[in-house]
C-alpha atoms as a PDB file:
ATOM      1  CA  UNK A   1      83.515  15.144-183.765  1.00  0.00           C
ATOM      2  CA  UNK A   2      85.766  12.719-184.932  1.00  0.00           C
ATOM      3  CA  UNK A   3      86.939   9.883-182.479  1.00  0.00           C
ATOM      4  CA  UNK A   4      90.760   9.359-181.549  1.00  0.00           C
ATOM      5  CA  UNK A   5      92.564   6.731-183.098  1.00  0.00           C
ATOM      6  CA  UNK A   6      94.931   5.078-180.378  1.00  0.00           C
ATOM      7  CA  UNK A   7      97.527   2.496-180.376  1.00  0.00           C
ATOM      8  CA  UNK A   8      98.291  -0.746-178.470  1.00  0.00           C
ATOM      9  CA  UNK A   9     101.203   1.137-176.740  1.00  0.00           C
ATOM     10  CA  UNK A  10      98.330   3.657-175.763  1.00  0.00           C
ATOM     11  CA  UNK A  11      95.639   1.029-174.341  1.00  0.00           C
ATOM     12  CA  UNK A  12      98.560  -0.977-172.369  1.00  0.00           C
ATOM     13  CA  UNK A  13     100.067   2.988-170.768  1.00  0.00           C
ATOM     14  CA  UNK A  14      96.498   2.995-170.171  1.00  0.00           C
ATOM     15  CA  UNK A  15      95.915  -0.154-168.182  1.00  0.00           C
ATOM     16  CA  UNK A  16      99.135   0.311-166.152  1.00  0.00           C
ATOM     17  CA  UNK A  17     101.105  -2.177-168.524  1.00  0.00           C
ATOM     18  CA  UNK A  18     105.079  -2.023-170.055  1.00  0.00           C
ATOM     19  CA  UNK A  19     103.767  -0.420-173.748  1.00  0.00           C
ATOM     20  CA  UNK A  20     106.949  -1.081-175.683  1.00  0.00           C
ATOM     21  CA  UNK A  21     106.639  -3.230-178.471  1.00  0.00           C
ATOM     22  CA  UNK A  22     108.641  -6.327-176.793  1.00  0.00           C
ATOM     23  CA  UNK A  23     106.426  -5.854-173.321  1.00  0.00           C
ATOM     24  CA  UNK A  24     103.516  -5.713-175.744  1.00  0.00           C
ATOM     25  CA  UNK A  25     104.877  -8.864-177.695  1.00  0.00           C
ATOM     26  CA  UNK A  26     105.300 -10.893-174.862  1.00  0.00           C
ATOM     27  CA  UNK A  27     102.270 -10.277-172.704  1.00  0.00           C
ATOM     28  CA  UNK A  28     100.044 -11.299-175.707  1.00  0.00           C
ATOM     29  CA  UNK A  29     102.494 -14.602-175.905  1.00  0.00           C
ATOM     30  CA  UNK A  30     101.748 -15.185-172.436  1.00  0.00           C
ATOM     31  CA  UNK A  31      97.912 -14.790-172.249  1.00  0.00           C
ATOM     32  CA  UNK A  32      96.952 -16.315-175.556  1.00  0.00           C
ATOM     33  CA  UNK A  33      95.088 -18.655-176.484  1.00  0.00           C
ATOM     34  CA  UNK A  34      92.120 -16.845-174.483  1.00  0.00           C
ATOM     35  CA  UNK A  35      88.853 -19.381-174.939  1.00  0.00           C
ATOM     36  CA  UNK A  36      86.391 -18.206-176.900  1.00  0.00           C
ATOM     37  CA  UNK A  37      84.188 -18.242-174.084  1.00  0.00           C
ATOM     38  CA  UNK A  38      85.951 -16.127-171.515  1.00  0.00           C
ATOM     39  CA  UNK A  39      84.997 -12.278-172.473  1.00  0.00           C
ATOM     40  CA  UNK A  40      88.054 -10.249-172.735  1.00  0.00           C
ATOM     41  CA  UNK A  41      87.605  -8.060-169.785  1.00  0.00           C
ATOM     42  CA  UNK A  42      86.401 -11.247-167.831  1.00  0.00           C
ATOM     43  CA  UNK A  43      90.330 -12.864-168.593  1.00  0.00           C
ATOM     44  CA  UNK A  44      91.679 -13.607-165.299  1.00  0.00           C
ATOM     45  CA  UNK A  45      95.207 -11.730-165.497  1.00  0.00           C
ATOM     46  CA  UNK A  46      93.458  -8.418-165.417  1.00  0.00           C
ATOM     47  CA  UNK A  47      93.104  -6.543-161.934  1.00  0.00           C
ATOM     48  CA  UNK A  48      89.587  -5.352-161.367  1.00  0.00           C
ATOM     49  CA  UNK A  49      90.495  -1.298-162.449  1.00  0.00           C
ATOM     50  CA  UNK A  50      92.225  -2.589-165.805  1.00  0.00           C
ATOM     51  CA  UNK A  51      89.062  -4.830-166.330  1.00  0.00           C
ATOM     52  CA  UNK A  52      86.819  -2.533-165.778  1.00  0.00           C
ATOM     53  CA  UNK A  53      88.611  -0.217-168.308  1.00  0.00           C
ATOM     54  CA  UNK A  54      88.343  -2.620-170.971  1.00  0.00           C
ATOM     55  CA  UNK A  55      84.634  -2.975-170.032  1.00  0.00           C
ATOM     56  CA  UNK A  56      83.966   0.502-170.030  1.00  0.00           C
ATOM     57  CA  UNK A  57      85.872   0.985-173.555  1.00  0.00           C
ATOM     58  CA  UNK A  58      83.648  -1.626-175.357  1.00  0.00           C
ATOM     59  CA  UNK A  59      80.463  -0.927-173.716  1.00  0.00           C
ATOM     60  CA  UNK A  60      79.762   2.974-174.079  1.00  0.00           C
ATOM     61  CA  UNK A  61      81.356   2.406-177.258  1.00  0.00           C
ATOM     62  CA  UNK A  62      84.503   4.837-176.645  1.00  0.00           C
ATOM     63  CA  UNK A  63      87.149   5.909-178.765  1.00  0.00           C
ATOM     64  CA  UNK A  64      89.268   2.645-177.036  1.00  0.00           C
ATOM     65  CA  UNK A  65      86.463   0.338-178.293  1.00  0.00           C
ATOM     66  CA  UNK A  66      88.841  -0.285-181.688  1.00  0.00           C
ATOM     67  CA  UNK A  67      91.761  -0.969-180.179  1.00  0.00           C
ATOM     68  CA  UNK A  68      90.051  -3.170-177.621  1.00  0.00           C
ATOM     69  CA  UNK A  69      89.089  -5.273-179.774  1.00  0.00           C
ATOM     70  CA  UNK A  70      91.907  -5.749-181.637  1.00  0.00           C
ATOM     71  CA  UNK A  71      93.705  -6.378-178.387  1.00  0.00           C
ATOM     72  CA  UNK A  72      90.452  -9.539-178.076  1.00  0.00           C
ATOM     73  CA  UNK A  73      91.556 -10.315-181.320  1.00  0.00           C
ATOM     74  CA  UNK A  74      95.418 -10.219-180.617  1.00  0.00           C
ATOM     75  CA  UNK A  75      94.488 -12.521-177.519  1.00  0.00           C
ATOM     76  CA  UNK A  76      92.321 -15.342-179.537  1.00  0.00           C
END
């Protein structure tokens, strides 16, 4: 089985955030530079559901884990 393919727009629906581009744009303005040694889901401007989302995406591997970490990457 193939794994899905999703979009920024789709992770931020997902954690409850504005997913346009500009929403999408300006949250990553706001929140970057993230240290290197804060792990994403540990960033303090999550709640604890969206957080645990992001941890749940990276560590069983799920079809999020790609955008995830291009959203870490986004954030750095």
């Amino acid at each position: 089985m193939e794994a899905a393919h999703h979009r920024f727009s789709e992770l931020f629906a997902q954690l409850g955030l504005p997913d346009d581009d500009a929403s999408i744009g300006r949250f990553i303005h706001a929140h970057r530079p993230l240290p290197p040694d804060v792990l994403l889901a540990q960033a303090p401007f999550w709640t604890p559901a969206q957080a645990a989302l992001l941890n749940d995406g990276v560590g069983r591997d799920a079809d999020w884990a790609e955008v995830i970490d291009q959203l870490n990457l986004a954030l750095r």
